[in-house]
C-alpha atoms as a PDB file:
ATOM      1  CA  UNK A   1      27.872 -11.450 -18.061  1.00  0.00           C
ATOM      2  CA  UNK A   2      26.181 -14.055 -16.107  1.00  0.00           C
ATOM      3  CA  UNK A   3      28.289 -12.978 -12.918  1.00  0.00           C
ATOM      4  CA  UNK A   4      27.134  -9.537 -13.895  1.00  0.00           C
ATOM      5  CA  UNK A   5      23.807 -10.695 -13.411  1.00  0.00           C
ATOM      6  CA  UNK A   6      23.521 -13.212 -10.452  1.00  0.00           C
ATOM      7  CA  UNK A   7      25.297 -10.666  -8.605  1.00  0.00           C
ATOM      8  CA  UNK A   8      22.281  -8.198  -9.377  1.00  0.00           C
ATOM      9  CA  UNK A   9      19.774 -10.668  -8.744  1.00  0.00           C
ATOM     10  CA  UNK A  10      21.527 -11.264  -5.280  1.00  0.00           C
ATOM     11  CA  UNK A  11      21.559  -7.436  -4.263  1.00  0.00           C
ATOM     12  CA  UNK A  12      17.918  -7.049  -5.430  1.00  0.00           C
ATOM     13  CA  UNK A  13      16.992 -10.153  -3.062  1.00  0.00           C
ATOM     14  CA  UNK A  14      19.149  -9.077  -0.320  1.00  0.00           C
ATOM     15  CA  UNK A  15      17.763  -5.193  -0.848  1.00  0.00           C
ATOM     16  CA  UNK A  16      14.312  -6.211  -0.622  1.00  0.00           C
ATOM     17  CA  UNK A  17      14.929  -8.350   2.288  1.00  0.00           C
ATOM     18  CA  UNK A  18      15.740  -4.826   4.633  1.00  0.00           C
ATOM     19  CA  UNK A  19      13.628  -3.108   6.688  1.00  0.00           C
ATOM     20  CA  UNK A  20      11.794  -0.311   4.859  1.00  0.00           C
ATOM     21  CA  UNK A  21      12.023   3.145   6.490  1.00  0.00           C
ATOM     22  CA  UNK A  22       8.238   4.258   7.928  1.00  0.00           C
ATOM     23  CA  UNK A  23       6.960   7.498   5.832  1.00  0.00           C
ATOM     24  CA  UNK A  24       6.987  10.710   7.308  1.00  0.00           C
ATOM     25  CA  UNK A  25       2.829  11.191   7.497  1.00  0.00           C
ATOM     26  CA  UNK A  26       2.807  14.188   9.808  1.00  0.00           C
ATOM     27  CA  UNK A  27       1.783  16.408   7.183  1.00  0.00           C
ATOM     28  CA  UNK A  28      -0.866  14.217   5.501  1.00  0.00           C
ATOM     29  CA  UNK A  29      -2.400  13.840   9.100  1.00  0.00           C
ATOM     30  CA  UNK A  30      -2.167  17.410   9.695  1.00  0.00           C
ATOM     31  CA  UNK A  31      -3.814  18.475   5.734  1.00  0.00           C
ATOM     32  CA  UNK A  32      -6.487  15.489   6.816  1.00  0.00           C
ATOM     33  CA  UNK A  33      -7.440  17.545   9.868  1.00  0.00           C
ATOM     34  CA  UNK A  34      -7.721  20.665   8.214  1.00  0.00           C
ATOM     35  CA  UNK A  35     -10.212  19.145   5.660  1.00  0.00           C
ATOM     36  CA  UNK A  36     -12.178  17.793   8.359  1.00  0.00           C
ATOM     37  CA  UNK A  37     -12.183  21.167  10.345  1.00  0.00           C
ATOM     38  CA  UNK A  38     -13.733  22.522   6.992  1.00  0.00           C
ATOM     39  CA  UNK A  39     -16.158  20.162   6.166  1.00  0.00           C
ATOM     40  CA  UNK A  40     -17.817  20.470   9.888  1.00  0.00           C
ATOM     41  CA  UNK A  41     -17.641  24.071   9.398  1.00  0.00           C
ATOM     42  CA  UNK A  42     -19.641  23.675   6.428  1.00  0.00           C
ATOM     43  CA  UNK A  43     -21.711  20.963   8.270  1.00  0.00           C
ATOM     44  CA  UNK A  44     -22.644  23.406  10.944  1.00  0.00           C
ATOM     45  CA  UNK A  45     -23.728  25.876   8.334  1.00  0.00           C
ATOM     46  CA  UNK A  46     -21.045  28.691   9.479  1.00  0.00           C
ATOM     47  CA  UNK A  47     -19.964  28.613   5.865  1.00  0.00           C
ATOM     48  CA  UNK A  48     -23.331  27.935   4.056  1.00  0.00           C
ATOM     49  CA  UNK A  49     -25.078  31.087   3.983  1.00  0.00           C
ATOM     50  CA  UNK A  50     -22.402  32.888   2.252  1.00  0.00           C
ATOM     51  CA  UNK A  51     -22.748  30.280  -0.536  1.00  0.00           C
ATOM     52  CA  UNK A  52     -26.305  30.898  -0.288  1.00  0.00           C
ATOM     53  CA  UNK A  53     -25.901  34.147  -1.155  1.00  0.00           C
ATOM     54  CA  UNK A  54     -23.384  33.549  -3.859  1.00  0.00           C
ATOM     55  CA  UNK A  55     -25.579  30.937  -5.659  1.00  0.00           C
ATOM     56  CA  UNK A  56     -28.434  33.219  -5.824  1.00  0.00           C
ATOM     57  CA  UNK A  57     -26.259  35.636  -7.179  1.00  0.00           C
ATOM     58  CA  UNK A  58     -25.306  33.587  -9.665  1.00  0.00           C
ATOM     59  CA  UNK A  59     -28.945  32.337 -10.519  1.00  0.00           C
ATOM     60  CA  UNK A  60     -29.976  35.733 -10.888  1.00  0.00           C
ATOM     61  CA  UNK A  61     -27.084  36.799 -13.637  1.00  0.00           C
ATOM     62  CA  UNK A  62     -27.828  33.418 -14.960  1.00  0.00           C
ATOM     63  CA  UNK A  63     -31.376  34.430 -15.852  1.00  0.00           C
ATOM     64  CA  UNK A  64     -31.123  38.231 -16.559  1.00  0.00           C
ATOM     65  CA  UNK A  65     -28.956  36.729 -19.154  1.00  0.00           C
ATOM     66  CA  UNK A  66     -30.850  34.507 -20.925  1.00  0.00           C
ATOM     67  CA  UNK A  67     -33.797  37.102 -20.800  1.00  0.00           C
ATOM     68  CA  UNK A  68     -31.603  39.292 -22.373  1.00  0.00           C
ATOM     69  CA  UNK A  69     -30.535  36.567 -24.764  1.00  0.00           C
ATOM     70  CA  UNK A  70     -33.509  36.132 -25.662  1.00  0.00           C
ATOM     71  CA  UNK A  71     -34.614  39.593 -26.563  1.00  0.00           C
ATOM     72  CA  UNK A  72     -31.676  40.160 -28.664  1.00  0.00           C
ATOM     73  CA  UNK A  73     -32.601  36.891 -30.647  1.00  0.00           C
ATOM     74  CA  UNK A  74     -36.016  38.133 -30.752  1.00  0.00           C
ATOM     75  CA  UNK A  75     -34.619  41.665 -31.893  1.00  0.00           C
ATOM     76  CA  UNK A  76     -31.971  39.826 -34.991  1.00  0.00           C
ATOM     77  CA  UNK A  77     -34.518  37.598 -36.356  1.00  0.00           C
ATOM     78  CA  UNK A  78     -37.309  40.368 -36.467  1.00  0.00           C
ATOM     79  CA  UNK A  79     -34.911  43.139 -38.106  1.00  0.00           C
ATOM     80  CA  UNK A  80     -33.718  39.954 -40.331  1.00  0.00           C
ATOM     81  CA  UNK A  81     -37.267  38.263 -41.585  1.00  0.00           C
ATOM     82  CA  UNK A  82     -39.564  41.214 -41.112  1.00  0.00           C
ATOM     83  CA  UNK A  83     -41.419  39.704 -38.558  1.00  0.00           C
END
């Protein structure tokens, strides 16, 4: 057993002792540049006035909800309490 494990301990030395293979980082360097593309795209506004659109679209169903929210509240507690 204690051959068992000095022999081990000697091929975990010896295994860390090699040269370690370099990662393949083509594809991180290429994902990298695409993200960068973007975010000077959005820097240069091409991209930003579509979300400006979209947003104020959104704001607008945001509020004609809670107006109508708010009317249909109004409308349960007046047909409830007699109001």
């Amino acid at each position: 057993m204690k051959l068992l494990a000095l022999m081990l301990a000697a091929a975990l030395v010896a295994g860390s002792a090699l040269p370690a293979r370099a990662a393949d980082d083509t594809k991180v360097k290429a994902a990298t540049e695409q993200v960068q593309d973007g975010a000077r795209k959005i820097g240069d506004s091409q991209v930003g006035q579509g979300f400006e659109q979209m947003f104020k679209g959104v704001g607008n169903t945001i509020v004609e909800g809670a107006k109508y929210s708010g009317r249909a509240i109004k409308d349960f507690f007046s047909r409830t309490f007699g109001s």
